[in-house]
N, C-alpha and C. Protein backbone atom coordinates (compact mmCIF):
# COMPACT_ATOMS: atom_id res chain seq x y z
N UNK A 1 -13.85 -24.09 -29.48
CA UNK A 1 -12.67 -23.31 -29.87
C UNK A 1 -12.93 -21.83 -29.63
N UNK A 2 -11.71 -21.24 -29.12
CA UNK A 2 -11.89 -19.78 -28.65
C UNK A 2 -12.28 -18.77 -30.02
N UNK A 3 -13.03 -17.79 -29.86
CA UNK A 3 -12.73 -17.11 -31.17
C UNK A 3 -11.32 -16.21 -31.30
N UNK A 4 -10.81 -16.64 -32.58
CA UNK A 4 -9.78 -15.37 -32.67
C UNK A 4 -9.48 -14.07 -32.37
N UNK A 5 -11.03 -13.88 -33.09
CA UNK A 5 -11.14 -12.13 -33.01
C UNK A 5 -12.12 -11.85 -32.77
N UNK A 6 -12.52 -12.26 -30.92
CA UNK A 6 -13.68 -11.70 -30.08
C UNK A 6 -13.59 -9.64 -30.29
N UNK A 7 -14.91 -9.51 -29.84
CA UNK A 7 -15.39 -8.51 -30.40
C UNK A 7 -14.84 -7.00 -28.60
N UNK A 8 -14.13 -6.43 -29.55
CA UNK A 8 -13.56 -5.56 -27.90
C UNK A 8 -14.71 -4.45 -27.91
N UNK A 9 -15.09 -4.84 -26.45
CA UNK A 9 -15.96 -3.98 -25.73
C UNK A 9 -15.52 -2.55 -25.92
N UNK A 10 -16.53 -1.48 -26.28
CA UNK A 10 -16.34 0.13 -26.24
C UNK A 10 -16.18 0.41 -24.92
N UNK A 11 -15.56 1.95 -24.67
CA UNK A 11 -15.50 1.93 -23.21
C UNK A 11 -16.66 2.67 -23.24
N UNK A 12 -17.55 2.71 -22.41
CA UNK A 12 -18.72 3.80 -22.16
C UNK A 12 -18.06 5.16 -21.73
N UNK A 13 -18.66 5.95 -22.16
CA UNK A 13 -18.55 7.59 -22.15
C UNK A 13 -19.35 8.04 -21.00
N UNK A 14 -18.65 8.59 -20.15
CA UNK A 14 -19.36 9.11 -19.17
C UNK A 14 -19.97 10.10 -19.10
N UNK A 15 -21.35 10.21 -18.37
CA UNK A 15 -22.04 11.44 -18.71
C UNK A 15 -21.17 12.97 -18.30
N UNK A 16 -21.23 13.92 -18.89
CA UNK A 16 -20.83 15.33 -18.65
C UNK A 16 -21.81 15.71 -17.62
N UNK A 17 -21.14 16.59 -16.90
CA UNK A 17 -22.08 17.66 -15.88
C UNK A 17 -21.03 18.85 -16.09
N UNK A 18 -21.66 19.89 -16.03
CA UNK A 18 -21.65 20.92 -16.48
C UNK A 18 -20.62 21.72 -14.91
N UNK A 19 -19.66 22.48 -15.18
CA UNK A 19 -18.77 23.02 -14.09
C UNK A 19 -18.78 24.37 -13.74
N UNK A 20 -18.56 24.60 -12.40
CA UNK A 20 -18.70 26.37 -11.95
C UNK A 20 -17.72 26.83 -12.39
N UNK A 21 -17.35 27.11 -13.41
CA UNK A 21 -15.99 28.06 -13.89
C UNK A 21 -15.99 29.01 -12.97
N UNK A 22 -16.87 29.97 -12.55
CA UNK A 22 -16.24 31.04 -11.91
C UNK A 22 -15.85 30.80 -10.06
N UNK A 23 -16.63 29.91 -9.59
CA UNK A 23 -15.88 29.09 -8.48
C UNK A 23 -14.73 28.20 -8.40
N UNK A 24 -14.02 27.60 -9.57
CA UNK A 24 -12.66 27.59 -9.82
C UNK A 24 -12.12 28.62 -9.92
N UNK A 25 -12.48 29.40 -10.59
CA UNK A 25 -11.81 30.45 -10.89
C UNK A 25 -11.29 31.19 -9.70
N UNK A 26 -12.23 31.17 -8.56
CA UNK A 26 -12.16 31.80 -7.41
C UNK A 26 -11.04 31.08 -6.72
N UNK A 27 -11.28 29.62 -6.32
CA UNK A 27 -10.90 29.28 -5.76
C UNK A 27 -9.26 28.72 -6.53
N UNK A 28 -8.61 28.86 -7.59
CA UNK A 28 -7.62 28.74 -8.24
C UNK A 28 -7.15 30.38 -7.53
N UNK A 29 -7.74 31.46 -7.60
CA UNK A 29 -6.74 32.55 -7.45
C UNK A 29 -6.68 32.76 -5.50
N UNK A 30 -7.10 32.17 -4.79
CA UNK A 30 -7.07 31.68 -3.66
C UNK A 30 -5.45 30.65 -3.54
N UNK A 31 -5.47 29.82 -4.56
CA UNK A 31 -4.42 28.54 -4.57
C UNK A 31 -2.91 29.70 -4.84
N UNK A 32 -3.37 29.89 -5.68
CA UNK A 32 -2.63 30.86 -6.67
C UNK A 32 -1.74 32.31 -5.47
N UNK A 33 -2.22 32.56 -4.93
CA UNK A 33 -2.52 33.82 -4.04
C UNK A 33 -1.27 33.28 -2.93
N UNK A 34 -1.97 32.43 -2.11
CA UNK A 34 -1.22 31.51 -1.28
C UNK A 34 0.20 30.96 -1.31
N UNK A 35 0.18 30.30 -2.47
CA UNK A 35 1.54 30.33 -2.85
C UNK A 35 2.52 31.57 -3.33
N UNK A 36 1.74 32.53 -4.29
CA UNK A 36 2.57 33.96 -4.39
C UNK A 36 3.08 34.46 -2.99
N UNK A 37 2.36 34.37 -2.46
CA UNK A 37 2.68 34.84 -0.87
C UNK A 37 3.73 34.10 -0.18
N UNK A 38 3.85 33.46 -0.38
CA UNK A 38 5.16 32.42 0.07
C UNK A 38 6.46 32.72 -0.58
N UNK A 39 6.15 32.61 -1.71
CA UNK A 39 7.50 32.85 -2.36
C UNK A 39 7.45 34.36 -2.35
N UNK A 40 7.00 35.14 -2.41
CA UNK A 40 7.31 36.28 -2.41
C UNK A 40 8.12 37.06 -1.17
N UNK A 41 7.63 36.09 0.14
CA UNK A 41 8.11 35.89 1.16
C UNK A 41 9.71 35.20 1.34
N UNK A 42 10.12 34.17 0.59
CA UNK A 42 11.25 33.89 0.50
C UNK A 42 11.86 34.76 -0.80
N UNK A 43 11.34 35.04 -1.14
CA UNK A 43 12.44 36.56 -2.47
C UNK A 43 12.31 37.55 -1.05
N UNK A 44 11.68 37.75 -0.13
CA UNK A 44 11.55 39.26 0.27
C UNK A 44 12.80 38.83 1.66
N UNK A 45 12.95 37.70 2.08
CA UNK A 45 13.60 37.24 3.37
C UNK A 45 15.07 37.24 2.48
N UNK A 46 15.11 36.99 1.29
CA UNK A 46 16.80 37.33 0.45
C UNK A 46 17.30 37.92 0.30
N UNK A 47 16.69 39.09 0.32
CA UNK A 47 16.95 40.33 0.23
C UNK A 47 18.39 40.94 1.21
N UNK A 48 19.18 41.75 0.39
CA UNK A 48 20.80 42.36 0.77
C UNK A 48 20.59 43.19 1.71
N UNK A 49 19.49 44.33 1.57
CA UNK A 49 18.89 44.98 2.21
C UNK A 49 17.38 44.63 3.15
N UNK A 50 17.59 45.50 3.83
CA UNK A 50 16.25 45.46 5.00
C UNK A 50 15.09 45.67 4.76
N UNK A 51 14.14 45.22 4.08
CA UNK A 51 13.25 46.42 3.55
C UNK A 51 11.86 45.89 4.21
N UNK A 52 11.81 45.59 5.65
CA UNK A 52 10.81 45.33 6.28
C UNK A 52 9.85 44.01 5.70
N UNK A 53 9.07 43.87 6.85
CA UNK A 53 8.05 43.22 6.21
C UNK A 53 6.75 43.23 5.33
N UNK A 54 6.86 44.54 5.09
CA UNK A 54 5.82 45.02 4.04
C UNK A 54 6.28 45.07 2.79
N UNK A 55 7.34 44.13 2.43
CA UNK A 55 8.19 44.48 1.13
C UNK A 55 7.74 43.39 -0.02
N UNK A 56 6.75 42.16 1.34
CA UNK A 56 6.54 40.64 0.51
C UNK A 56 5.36 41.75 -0.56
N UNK A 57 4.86 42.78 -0.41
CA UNK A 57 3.76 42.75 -0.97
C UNK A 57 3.88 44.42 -1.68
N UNK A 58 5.25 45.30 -1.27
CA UNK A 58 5.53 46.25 -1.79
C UNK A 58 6.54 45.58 -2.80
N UNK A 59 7.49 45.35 -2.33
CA UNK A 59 9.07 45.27 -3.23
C UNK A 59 8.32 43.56 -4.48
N UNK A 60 8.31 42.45 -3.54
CA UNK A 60 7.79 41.65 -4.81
C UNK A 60 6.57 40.98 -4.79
N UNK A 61 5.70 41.87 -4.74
CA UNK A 61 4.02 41.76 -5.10
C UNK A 61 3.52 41.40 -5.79
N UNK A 62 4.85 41.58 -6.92
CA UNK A 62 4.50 41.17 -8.64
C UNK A 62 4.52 39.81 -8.60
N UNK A 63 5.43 38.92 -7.66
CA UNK A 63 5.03 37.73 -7.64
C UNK A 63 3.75 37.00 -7.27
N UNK A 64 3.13 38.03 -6.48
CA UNK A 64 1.83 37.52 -5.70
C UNK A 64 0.92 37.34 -7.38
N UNK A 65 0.63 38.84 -7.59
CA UNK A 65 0.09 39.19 -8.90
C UNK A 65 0.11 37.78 -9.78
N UNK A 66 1.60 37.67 -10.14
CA UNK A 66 1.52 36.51 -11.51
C UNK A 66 0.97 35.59 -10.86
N UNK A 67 1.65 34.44 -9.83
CA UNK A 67 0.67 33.17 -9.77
C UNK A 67 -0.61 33.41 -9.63
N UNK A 68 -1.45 34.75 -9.08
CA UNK A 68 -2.88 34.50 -8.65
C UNK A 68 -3.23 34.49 -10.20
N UNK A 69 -3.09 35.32 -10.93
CA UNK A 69 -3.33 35.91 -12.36
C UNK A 69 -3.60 34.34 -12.79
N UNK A 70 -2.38 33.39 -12.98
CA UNK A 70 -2.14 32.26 -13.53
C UNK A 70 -2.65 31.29 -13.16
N UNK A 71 -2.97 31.04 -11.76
CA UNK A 71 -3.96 29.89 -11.57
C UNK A 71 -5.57 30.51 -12.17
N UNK A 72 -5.99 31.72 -11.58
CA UNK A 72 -7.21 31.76 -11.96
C UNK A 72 -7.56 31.54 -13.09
N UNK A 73 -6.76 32.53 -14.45
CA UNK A 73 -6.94 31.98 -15.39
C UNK A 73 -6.97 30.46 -16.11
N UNK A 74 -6.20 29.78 -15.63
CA UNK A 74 -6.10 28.24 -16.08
C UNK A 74 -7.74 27.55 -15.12
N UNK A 75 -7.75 27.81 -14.11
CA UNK A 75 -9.34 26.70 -13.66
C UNK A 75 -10.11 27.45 -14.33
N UNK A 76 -10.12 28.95 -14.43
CA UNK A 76 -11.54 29.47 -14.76
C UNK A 76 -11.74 28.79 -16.60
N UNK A 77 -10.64 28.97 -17.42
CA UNK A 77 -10.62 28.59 -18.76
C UNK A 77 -10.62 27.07 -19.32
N UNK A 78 -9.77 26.17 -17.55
CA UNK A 78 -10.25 24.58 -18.42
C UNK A 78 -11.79 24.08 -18.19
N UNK A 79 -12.59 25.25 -16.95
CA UNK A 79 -14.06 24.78 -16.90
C UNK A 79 -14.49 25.27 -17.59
N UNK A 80 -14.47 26.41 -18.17
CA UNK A 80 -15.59 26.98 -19.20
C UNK A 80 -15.43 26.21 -20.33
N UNK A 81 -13.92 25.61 -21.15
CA UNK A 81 -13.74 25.14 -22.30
C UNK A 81 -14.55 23.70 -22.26
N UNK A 82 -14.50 23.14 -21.02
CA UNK A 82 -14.85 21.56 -20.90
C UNK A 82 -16.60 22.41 -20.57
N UNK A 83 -17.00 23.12 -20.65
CA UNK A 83 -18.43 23.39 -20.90
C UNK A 83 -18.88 23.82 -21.62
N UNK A 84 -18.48 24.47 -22.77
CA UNK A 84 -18.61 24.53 -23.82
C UNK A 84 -18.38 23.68 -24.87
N UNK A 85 -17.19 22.72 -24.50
CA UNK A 85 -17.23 21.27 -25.58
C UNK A 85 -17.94 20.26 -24.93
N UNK A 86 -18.56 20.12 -23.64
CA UNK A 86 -19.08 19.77 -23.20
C UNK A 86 -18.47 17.96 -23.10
N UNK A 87 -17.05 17.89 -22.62
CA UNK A 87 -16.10 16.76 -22.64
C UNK A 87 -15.18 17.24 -22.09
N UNK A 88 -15.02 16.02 -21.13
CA UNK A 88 -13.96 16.14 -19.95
C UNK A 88 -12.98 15.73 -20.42
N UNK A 89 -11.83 15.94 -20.72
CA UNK A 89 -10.51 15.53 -21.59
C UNK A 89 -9.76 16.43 -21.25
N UNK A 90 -7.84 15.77 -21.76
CA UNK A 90 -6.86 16.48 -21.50
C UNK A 90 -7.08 17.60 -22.22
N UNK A 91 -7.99 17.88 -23.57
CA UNK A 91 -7.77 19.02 -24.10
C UNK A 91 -8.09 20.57 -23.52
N UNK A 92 -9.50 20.27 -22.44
CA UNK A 92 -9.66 21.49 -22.05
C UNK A 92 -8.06 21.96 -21.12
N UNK A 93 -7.32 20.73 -20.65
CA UNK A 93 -5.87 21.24 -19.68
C UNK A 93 -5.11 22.17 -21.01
N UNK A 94 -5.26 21.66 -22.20
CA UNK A 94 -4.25 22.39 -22.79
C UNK A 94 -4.63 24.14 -23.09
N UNK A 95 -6.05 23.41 -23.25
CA UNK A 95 -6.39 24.94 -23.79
C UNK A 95 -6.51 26.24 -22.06
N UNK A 96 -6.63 25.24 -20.78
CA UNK A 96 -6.08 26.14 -19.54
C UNK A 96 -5.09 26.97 -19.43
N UNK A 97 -4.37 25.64 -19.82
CA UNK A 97 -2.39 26.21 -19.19
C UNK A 97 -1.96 26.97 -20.32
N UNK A 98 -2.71 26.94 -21.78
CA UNK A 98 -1.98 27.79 -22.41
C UNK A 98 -2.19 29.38 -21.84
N UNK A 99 -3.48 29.48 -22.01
CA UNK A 99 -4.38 30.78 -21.72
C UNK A 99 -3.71 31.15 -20.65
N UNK A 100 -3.54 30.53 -19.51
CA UNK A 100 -2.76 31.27 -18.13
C UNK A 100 -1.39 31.14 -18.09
N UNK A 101 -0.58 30.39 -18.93
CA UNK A 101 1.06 30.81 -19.77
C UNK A 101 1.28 32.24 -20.42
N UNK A 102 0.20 32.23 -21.26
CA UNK A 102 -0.17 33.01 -21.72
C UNK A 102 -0.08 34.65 -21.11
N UNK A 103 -0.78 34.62 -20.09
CA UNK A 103 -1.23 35.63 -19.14
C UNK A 103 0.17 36.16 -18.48
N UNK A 104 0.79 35.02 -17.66
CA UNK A 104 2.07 35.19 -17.26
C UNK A 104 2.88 36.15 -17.74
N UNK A 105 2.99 35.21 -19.42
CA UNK A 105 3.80 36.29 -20.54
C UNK A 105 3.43 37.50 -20.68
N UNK A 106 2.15 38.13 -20.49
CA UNK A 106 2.00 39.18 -20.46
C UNK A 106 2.59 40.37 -20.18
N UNK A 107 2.92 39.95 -19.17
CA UNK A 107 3.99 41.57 -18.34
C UNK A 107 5.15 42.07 -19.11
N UNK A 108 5.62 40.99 -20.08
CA UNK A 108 6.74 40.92 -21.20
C UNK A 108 6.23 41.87 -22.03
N UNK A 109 5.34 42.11 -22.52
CA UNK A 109 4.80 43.02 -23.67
C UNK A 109 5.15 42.55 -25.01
N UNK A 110 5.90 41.28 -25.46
CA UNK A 110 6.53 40.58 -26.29
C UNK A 110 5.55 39.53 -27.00
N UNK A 111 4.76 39.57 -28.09
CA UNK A 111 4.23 38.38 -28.25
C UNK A 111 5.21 37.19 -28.63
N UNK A 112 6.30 37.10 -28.91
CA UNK A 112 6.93 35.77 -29.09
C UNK A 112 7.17 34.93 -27.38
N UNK A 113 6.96 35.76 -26.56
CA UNK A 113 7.21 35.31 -25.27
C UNK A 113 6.10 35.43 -24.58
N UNK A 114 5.21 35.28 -24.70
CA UNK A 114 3.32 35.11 -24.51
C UNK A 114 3.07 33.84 -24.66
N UNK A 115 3.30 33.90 -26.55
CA UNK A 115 3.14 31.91 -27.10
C UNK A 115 4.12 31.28 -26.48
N UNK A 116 5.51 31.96 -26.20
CA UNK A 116 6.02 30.71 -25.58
C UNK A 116 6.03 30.00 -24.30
N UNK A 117 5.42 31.10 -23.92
CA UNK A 117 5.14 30.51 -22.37
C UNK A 117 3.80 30.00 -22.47
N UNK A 118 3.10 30.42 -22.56
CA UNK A 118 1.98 29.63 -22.55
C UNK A 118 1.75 28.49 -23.39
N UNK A 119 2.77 27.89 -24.22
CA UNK A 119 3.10 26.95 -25.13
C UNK A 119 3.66 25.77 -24.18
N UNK A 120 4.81 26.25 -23.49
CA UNK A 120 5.31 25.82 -22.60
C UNK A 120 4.84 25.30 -21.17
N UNK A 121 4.16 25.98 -20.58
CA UNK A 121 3.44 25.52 -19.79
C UNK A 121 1.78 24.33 -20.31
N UNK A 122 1.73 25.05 -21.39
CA UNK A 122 0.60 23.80 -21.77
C UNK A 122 1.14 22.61 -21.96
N UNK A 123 2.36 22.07 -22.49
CA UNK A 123 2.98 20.98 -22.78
C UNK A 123 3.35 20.14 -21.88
N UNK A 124 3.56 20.75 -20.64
CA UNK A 124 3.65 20.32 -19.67
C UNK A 124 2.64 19.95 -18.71
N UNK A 125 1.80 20.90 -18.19
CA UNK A 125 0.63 20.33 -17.92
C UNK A 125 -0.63 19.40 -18.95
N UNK A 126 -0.17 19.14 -20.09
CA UNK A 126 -0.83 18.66 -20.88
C UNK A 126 -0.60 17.11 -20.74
N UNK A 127 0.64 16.77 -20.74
CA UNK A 127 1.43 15.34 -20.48
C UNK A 127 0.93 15.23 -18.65
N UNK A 128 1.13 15.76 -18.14
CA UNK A 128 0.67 15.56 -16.83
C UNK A 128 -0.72 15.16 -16.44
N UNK A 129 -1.72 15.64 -16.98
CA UNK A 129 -3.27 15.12 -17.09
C UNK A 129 -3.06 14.42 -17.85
N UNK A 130 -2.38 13.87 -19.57
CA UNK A 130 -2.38 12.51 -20.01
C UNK A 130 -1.96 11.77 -19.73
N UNK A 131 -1.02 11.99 -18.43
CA UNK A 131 -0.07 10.41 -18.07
C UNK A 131 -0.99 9.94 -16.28
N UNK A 132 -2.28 11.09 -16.42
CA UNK A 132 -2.75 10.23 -15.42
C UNK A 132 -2.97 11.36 -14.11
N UNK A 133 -2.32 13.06 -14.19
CA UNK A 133 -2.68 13.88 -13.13
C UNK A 133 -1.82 13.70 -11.76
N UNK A 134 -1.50 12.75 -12.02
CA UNK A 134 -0.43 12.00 -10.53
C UNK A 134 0.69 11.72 -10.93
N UNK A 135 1.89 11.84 -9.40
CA UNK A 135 3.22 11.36 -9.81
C UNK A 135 3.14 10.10 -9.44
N UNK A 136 2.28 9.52 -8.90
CA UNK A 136 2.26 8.27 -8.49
C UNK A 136 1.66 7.08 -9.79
N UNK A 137 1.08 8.11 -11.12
CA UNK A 137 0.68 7.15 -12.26
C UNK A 137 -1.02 6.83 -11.91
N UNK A 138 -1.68 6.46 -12.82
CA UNK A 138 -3.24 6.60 -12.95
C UNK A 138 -3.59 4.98 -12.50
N UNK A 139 -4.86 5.44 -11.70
CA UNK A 139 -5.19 3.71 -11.02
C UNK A 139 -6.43 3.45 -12.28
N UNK A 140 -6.66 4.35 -13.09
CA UNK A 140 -7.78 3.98 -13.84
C UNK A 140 -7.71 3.36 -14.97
N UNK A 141 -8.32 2.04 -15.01
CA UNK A 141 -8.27 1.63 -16.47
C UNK A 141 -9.31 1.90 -17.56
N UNK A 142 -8.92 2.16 -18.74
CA UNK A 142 -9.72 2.52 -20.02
C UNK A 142 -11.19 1.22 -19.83
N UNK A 143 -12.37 1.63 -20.10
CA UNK A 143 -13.16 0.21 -20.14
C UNK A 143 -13.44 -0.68 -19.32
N UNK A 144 -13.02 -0.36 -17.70
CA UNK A 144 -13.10 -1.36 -16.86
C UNK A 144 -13.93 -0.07 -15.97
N UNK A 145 -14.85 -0.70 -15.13
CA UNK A 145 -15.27 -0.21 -13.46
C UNK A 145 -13.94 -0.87 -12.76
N UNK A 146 -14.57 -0.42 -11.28
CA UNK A 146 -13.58 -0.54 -10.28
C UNK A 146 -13.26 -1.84 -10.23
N UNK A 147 -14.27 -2.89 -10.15
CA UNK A 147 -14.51 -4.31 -10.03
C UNK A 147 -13.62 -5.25 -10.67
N UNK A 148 -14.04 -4.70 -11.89
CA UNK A 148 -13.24 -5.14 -13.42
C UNK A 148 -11.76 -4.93 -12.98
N UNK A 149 -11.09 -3.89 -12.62
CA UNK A 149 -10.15 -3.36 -12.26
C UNK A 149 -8.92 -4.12 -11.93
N UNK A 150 -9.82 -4.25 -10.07
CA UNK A 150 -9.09 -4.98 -9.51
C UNK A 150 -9.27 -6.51 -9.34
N UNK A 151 -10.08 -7.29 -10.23
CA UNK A 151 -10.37 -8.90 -10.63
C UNK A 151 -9.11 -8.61 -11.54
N UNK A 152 -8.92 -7.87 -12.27
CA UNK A 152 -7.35 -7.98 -13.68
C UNK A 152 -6.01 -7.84 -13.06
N UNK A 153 -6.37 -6.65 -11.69
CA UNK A 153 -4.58 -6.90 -11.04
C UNK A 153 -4.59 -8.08 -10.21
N UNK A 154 -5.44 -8.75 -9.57
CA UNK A 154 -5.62 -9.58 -8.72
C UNK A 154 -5.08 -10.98 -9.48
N UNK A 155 -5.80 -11.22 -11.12
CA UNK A 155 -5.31 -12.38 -11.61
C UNK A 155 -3.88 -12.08 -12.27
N UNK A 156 -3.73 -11.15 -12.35
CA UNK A 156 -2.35 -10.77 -13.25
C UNK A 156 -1.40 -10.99 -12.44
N UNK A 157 -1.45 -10.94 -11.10
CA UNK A 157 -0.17 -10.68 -10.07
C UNK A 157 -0.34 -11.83 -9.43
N UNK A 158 -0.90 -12.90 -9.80
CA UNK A 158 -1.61 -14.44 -9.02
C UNK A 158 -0.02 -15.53 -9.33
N UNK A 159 0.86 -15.77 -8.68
CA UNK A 159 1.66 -16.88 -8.76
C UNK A 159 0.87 -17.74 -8.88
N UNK A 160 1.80 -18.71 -9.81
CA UNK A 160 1.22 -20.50 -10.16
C UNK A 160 1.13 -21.01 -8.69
N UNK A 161 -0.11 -21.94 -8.63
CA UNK A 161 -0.06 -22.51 -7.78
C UNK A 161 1.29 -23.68 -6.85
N UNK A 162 2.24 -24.07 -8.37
CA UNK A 162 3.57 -25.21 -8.04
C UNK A 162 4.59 -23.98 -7.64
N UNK A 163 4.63 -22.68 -7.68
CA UNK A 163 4.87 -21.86 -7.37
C UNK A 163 5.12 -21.55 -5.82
N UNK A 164 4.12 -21.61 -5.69
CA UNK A 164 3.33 -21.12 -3.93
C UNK A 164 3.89 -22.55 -3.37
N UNK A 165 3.28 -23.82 -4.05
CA UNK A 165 3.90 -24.62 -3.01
C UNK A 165 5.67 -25.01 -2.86
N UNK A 166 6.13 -24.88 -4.01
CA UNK A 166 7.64 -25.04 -4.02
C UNK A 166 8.03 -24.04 -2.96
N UNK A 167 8.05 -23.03 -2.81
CA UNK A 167 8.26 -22.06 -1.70
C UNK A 167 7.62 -22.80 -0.22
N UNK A 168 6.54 -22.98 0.47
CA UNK A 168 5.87 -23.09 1.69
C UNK A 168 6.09 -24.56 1.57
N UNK A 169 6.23 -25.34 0.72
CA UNK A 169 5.82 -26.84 0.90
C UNK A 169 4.54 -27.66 1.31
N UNK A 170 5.00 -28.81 0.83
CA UNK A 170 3.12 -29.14 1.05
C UNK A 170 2.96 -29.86 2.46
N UNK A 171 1.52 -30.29 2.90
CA UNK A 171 1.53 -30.66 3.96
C UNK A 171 0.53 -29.31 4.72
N UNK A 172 0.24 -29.59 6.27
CA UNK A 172 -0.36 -28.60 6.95
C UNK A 172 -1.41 -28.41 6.23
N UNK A 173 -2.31 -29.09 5.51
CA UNK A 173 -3.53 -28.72 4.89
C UNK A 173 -3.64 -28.59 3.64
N UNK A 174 -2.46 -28.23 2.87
CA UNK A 174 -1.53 -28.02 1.48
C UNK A 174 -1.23 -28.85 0.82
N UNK A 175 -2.34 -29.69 0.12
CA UNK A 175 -2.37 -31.08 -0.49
C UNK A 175 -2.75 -30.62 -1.95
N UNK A 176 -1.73 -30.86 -2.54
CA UNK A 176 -1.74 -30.99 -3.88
C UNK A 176 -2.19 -32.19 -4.74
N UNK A 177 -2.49 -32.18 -6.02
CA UNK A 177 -2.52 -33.59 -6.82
C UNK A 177 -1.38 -34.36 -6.87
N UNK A 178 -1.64 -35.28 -5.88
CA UNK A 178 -0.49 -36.68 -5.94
C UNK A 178 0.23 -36.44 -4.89
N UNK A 179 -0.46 -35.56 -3.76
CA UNK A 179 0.60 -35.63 -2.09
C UNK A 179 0.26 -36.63 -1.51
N UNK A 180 -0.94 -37.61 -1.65
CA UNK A 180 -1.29 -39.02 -1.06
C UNK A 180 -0.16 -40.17 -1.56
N UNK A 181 0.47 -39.86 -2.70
CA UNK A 181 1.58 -41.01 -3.03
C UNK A 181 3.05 -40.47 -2.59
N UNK A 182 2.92 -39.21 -2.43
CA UNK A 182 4.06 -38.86 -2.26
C UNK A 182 4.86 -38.98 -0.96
N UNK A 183 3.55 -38.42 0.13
CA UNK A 183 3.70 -38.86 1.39
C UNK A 183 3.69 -40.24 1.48
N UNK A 184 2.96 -41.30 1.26
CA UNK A 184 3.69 -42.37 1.64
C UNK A 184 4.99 -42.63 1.07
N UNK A 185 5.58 -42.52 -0.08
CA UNK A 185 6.85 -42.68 -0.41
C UNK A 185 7.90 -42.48 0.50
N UNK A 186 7.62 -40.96 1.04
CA UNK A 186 8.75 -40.59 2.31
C UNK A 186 8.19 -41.03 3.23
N UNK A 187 6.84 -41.85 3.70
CA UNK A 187 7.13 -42.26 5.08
C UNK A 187 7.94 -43.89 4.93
N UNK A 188 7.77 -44.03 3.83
CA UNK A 188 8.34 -45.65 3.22
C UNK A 188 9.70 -45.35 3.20
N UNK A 189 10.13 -44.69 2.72
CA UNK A 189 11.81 -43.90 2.86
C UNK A 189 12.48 -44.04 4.06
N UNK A 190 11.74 -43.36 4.74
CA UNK A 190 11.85 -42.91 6.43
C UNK A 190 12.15 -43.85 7.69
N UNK A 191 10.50 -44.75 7.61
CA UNK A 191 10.30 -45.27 8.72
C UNK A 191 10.10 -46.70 8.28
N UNK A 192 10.10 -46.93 7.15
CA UNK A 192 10.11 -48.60 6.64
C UNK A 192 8.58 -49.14 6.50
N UNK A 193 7.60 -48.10 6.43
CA UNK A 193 6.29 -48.31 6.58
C UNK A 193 5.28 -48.13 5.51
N UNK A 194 4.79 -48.99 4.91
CA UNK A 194 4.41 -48.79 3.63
C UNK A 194 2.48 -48.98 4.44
N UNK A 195 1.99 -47.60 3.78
CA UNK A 195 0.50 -47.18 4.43
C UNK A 195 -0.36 -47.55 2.85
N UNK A 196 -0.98 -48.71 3.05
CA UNK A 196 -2.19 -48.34 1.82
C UNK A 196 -3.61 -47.41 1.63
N UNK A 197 -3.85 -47.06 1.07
CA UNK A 197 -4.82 -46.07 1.15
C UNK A 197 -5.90 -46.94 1.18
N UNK A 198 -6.76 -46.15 1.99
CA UNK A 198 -8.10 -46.90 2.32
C UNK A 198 -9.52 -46.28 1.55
N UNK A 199 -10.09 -46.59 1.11
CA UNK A 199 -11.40 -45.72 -0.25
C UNK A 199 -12.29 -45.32 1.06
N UNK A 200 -12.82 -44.29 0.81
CA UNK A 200 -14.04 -43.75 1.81
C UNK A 200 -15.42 -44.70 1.71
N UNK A 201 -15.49 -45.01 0.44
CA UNK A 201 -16.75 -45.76 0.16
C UNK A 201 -16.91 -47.63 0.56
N UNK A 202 -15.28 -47.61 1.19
CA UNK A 202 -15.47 -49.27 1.20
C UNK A 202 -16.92 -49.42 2.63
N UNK A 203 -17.75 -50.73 2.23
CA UNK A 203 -18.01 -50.69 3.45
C UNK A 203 -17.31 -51.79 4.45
């Protein structure tokens, strides 16, 4: 008899390694940079007036400014936090996106609009690393390796075997329990020919 209440496996904790905050950091205001430049480029191509092409970085620069400001701060602050708690979790994302929400708000000079942006943006990127980092949804399961993984989608998504054959039918190699009586039935149906089965072992 099965036990009721088999004993559920812990998931193992994976070891920490320790992260270059200031090479995120770098490379976030690189990400950060790139994109300011773009959009600053489509605010500067909207423009009523002419104001050349030196305007992506005279007239709205400030855009360049905030996203670089905002990515750097968020990689440089979720690696240092996840190295200092020394745990990889959604929490160091929250404590990122607030800090570089945060930053954003800055230019406001307003602290009610500091917390709220950086409130705001943490909530959001916070649900986004807990639902998995992807719009496509997380391939990882809690407690399983890869192996484990895909042996659970493999049996989970497995049609019944009366399944498979009701669809393809039997025959062509596709011998089920009791296609030896069945086939003779329809060849007895058919052709008026009743086949007895012969034992392998007779001699």
């Amino acid at each position: 008899m099965a036990n009721p209440h088999p004993i559920q496996r812990l998931a193992e904790e994976k070891p920490f390694h320790q992260k270059d905050a200031v090479k995120s950091g770098i490379q976030g205001a690189m990400v950060g940079g790139a994109a300011g430049i773009l959009l600053s480029a489509v605010q500067n191509s909207l423009a009523k007036q002419n104001v050349g092409a030196w305007g992506v970085f005279t007239r709205t620069g400030g855009t360049i400014a905030s996203l670089a400001a905002l990515t750097t701060v968020y990689s440089f602050s979720k690696d240092a936090a996840a190295n200092l708690r020394e745990k990889d979790d959604t929490l160091n994302t929250t404590i990122g996106a607030f800090l570089g929400g945060a930053t954003l708000g800055l230019k406001s000079g307003r602290m009610p609009r500091i917390i709220g942006i950086g409130a705001a943006i943490a909530v959001v990127m916070t649900a986004f690393d807990y639902t998995g980092g992807s719009l496509r949804g997380t391939r990882e399961v809690q407690g399983m390796d890869e192996y484990e993984r895909k042996e659970y989608l493999r049996k989970n998504r497995r049609r019944p075997i009366e399944e498979t054959i009701s669809h393809i039918g039997e025959g062509r190699g596709i011998e089920p329990p009791g296609y030896e009586e069945r086939r003779r039935e329809r060849l007895k149906e058919k052709y008026g020919v009743e086949i007895k089965p012969v034992s392998t072992l007779a001699e």
